[in-house]
C-alpha atoms as a PDB file:
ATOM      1  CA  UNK A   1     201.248 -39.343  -3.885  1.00  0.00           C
ATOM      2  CA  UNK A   2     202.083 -40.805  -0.517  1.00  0.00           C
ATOM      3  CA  UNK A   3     205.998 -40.751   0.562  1.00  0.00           C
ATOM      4  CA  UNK A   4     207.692 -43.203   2.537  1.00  0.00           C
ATOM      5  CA  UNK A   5     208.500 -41.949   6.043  1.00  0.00           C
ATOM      6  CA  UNK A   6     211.985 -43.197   7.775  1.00  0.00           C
ATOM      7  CA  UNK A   7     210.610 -46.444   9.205  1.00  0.00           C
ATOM      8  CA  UNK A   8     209.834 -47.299   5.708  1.00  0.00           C
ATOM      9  CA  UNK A   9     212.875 -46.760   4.277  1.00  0.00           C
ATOM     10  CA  UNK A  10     214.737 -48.510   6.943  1.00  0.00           C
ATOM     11  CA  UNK A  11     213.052 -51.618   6.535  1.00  0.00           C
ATOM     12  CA  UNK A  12     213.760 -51.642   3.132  1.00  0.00           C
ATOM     13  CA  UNK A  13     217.160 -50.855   3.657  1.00  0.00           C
ATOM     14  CA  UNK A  14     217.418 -53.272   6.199  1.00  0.00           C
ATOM     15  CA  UNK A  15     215.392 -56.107   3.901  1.00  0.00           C
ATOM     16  CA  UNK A  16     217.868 -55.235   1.101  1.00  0.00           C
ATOM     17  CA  UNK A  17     220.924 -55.976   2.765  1.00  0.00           C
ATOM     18  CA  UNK A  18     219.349 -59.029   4.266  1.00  0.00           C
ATOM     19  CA  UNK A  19     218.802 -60.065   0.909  1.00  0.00           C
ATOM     20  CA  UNK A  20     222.264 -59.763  -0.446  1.00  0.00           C
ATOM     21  CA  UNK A  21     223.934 -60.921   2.424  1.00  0.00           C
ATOM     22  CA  UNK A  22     221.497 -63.904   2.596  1.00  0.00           C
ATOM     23  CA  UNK A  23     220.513 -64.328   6.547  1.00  0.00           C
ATOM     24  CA  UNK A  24     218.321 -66.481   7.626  1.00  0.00           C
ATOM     25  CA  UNK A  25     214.408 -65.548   7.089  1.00  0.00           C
ATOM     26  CA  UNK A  26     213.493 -65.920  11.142  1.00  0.00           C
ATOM     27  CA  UNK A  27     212.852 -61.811  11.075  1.00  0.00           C
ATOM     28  CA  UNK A  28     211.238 -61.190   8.221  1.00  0.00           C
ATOM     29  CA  UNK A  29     208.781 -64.398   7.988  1.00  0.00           C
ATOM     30  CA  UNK A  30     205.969 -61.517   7.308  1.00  0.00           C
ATOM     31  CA  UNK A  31     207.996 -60.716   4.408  1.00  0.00           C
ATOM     32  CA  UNK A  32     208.590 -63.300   2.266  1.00  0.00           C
ATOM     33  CA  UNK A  33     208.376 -66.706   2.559  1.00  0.00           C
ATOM     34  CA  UNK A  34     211.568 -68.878   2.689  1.00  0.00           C
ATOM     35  CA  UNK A  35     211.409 -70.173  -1.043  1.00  0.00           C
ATOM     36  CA  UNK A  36     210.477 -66.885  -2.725  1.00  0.00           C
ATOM     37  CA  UNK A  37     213.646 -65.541  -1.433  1.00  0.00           C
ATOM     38  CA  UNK A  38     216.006 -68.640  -2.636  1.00  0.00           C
ATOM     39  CA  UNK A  39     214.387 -67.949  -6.024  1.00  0.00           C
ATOM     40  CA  UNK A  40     214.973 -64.290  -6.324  1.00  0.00           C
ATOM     41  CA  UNK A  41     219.030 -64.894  -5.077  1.00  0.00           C
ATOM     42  CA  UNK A  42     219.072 -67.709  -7.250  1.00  0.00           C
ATOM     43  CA  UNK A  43     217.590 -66.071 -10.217  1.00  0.00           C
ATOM     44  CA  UNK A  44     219.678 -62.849  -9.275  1.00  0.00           C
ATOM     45  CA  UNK A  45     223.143 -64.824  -9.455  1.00  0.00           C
ATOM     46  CA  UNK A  46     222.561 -67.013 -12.108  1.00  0.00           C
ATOM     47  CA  UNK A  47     221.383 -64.228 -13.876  1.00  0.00           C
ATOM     48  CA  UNK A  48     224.890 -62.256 -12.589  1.00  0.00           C
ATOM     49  CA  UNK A  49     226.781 -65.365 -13.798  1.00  0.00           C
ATOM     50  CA  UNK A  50     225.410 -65.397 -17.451  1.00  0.00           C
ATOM     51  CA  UNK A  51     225.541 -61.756 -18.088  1.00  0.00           C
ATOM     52  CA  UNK A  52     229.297 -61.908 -16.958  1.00  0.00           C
ATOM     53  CA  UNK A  53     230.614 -65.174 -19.169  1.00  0.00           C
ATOM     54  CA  UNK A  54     228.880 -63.271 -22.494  1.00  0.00           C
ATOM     55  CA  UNK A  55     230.161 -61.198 -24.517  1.00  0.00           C
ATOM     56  CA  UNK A  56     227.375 -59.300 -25.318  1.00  0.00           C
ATOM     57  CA  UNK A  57     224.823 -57.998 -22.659  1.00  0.00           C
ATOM     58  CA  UNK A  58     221.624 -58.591 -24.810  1.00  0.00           C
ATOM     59  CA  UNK A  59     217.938 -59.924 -23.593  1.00  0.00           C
ATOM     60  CA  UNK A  60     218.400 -62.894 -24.563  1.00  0.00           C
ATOM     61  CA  UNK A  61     221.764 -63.391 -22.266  1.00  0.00           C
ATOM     62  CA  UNK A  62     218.435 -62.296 -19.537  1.00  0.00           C
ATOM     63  CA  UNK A  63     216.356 -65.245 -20.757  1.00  0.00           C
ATOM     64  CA  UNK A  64     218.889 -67.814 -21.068  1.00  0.00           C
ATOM     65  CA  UNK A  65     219.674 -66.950 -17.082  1.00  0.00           C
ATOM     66  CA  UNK A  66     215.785 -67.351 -16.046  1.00  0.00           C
ATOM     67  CA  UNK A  67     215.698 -70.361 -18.434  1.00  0.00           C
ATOM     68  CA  UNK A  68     218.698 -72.074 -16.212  1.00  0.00           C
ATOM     69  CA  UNK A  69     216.815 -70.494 -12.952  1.00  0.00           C
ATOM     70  CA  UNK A  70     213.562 -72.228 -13.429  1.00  0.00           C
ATOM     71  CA  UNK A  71     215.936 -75.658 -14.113  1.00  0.00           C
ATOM     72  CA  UNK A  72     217.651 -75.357 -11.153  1.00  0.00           C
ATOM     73  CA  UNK A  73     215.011 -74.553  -8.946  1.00  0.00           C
END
């Protein structure tokens, strides 16, 4: 099983908090492309926002948030 050495886990590091903190794509246009990443943050909020206005976390609280996603986007 191969590990990941320090370089590797820095990037991801590094990609991660791009991610959240939503900079622009210029450094990591190997990556990801520009849309893909609007998707997952939009998908990843929206998602965020439904689970946090209903009462009950259940799946479909999950599928109602992809469902306004894919409208959206």
């Amino acid at each position: 099983m191969d590990r990941m050495d320090w370089s590797d886990r820095c990037e991801f590091v590094n990609f991660t908090i791009w991610l959240i903190e939503s900079r622009p794509i210029a450094d990591y246009d190997s990556v990801v492309s520009v849309r893909s990443v609007r998707y997952v943050q939009s998908v990843f909020w929206l998602s965020i926002l439904v689970l946090a206005f209903t009462s009950v976390f259940s799946v479909s609280s999950v599928f109602i948030a992809f469902a306004f996603a894919f409208a959206v986007a």
